[in-house]
N, C-alpha and C. Protein backbone atom coordinates (compact mmCIF):
# COMPACT_ATOMS: atom_id res chain seq x y z
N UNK A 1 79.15 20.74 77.73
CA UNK A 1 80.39 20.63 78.46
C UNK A 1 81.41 19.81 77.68
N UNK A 2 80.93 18.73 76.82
CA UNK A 2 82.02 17.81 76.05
C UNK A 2 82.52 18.90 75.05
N UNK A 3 82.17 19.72 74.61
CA UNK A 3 82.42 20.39 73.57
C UNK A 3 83.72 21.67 74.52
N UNK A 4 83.67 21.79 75.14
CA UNK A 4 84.84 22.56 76.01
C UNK A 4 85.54 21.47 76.11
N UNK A 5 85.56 20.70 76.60
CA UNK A 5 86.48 19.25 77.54
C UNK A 5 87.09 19.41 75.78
N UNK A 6 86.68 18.84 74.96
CA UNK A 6 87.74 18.62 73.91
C UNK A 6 88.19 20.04 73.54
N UNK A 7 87.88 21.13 73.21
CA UNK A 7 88.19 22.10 73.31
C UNK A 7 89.74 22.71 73.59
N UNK A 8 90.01 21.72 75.19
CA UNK A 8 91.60 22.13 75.86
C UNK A 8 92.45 20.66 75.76
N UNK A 9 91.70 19.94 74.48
CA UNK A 9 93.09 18.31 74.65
C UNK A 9 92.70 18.12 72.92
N UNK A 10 93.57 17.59 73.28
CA UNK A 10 94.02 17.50 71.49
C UNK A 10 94.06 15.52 71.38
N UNK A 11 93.03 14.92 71.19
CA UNK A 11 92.55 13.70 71.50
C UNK A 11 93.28 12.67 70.06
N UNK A 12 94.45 11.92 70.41
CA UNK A 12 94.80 11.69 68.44
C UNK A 12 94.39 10.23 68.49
N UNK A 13 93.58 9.17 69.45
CA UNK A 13 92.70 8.24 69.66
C UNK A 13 92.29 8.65 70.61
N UNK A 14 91.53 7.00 70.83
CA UNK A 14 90.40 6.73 71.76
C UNK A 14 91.08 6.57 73.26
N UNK A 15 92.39 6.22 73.14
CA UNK A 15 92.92 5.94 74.25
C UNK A 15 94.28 6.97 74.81
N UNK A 16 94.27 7.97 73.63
CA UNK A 16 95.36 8.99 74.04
C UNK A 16 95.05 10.22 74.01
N UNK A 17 94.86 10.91 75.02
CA UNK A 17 94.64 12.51 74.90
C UNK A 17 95.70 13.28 75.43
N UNK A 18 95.58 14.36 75.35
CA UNK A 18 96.83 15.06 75.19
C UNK A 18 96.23 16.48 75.80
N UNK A 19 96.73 17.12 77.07
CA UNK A 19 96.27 18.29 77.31
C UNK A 19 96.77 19.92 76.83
N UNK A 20 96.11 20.57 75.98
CA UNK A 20 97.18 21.56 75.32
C UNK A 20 96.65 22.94 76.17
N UNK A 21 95.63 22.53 76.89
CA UNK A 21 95.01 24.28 78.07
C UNK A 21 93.99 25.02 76.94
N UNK A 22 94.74 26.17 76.95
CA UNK A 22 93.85 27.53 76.03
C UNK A 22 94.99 27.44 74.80
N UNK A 23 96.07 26.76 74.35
CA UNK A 23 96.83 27.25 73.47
C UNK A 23 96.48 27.69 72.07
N UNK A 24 95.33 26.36 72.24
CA UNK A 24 94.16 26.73 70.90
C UNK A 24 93.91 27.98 70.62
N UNK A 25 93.01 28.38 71.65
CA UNK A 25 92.23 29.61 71.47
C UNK A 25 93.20 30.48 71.37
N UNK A 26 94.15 30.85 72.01
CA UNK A 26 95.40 31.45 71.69
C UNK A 26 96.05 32.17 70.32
N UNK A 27 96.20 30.51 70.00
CA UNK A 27 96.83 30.95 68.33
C UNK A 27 96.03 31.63 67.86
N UNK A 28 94.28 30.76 67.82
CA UNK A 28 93.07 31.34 66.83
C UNK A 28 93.01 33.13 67.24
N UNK A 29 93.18 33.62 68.12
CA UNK A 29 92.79 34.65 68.26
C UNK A 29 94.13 35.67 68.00
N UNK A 30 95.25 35.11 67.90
CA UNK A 30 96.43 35.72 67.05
C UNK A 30 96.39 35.95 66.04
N UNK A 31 95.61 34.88 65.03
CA UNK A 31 95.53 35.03 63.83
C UNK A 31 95.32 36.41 63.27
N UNK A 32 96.05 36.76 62.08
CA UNK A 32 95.56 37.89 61.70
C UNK A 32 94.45 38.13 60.93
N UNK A 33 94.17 36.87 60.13
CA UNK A 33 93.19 36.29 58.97
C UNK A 33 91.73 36.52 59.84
N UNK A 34 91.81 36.09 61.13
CA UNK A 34 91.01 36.03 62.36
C UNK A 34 90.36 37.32 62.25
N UNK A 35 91.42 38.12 62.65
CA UNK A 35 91.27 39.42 63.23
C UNK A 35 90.63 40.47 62.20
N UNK A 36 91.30 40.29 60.83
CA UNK A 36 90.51 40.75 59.36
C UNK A 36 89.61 40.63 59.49
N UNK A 37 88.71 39.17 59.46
CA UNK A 37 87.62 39.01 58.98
C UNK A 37 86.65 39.75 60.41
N UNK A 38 87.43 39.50 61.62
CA UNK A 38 86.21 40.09 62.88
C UNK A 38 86.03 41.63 62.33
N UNK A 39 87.35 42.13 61.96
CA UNK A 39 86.81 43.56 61.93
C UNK A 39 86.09 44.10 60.48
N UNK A 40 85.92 43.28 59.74
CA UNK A 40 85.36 43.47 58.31
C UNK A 40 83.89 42.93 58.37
N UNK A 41 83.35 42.11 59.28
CA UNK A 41 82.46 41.75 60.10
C UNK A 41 81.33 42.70 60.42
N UNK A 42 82.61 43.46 61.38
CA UNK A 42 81.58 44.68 62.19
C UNK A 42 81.71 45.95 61.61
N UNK A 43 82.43 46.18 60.24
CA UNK A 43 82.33 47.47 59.50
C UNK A 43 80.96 46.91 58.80
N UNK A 44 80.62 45.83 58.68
CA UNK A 44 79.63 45.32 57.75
C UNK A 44 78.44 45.81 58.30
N UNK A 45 78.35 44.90 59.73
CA UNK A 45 77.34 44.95 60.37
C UNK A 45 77.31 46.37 61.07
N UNK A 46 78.00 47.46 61.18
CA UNK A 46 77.37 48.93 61.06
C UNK A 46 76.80 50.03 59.82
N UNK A 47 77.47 49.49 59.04
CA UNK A 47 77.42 50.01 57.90
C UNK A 47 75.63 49.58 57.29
N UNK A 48 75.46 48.08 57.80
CA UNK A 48 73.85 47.63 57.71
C UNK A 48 72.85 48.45 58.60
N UNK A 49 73.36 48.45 59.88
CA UNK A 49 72.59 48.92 60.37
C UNK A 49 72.12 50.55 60.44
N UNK A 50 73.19 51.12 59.58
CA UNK A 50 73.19 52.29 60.23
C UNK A 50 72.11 52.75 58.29
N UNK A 51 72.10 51.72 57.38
CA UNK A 51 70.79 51.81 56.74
C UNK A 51 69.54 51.67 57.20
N UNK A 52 69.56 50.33 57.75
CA UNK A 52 68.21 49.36 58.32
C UNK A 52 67.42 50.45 59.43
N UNK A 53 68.14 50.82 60.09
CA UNK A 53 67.17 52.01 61.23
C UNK A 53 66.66 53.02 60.97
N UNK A 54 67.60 53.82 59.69
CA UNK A 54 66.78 54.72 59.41
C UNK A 54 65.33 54.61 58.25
N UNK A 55 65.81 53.91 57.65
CA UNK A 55 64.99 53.20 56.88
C UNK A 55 63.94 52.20 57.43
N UNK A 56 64.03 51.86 58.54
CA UNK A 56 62.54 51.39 58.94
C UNK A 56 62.08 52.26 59.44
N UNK A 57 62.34 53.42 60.42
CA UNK A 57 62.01 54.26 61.16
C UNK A 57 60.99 55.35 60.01
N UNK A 58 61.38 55.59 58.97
CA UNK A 58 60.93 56.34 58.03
C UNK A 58 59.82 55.27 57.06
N UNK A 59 59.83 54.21 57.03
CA UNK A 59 58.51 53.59 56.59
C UNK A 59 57.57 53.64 57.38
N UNK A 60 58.06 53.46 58.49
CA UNK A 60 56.68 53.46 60.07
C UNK A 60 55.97 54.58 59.66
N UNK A 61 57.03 55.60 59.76
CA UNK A 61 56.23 56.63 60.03
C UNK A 61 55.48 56.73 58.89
N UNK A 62 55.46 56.76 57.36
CA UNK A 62 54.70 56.56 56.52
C UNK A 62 53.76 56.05 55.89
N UNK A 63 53.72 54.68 57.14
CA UNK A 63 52.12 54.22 57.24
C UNK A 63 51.31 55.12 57.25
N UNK A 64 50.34 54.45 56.93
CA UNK A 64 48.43 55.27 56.70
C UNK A 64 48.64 54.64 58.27
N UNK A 65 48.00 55.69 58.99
CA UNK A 65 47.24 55.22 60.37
C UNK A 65 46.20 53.71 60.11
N UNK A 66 45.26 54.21 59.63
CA UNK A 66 43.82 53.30 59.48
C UNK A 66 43.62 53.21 57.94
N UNK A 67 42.56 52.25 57.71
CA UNK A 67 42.01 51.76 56.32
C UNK A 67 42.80 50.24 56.01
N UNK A 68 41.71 49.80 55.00
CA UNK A 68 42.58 49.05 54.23
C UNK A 68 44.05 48.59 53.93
N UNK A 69 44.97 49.33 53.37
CA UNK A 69 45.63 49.84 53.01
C UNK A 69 47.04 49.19 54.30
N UNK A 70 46.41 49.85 55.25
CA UNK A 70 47.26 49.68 56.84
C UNK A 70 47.67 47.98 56.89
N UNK A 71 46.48 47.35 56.86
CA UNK A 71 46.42 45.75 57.15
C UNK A 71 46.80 44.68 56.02
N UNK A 72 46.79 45.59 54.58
CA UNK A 72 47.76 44.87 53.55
C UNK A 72 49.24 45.58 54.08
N UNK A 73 49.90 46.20 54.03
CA UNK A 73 50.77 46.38 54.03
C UNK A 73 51.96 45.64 55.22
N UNK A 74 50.78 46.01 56.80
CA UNK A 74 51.52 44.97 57.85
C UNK A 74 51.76 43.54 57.63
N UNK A 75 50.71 42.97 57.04
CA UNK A 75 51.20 41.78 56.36
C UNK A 75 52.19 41.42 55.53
N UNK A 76 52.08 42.70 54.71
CA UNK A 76 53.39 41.72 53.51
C UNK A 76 54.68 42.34 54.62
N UNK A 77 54.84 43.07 55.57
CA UNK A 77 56.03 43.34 55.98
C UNK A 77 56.24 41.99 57.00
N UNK A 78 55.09 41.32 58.10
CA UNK A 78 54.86 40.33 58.58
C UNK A 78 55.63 38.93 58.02
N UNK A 79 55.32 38.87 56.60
CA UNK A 79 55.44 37.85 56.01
C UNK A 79 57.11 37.21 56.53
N UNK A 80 57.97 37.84 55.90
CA UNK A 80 59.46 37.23 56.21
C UNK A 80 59.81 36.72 57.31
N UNK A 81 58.89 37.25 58.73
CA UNK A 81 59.33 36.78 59.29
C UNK A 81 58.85 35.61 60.34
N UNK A 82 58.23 35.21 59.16
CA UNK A 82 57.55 33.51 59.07
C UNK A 82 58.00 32.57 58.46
N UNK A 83 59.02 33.06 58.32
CA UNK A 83 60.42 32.35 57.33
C UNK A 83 61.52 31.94 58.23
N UNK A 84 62.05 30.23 58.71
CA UNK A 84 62.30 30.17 59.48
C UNK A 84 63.79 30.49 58.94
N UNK A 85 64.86 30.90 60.62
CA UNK A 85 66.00 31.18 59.87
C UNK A 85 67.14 30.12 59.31
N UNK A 86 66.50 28.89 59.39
CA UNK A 86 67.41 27.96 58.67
C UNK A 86 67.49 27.80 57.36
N UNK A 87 66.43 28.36 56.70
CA UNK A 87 65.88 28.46 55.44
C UNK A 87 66.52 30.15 54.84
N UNK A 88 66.28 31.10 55.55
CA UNK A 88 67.15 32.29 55.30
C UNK A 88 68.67 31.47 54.84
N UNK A 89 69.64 30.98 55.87
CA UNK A 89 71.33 31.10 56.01
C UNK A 89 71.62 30.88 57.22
């Protein structure tokens, strides 16, 4: 909640705050620099995904059912994501 409360006042000490509402969020979302990067964002993040699905969907299916083979492989795919994500980015 402190993190909203300062959010709508513009605090320039300890003893003076200043109420500015949403004007903040306002400008920020006027921005055009803003607005670039949201939509360069989500060309990104379709453009990923629309690899990542078909491409896992088509390894699955190319598993060996059974053997050996099956239980090395789930593992090394397992592995990454024993990798916590602070350590990813």
């Amino acid at each position: 909640m402190t993190v909203v409360n300062y959010s709508v006042q513009d605090i320039l000490d300890i003893h003076t705050r200043l109420f500015v509402g949403v004007d903040w969020y306002r400008e920020t979302l006027a921005d055009r620099r803003l607005q670039d990067a949201l939509i360069r964002q989500l060309m990104f993040s379709a453009s990923v995904l629309a690899i990542e699905i078909p491409l896992g969907i088509m390894i699955a299916l190319a598993l060996p059912k059974e053997g050996r083979l099956t239980t090395g492989l789930l593992l090394l795919f397992a592995i990454p994501l024993l990798i916590p994500w602070n350590v990813v980015g």
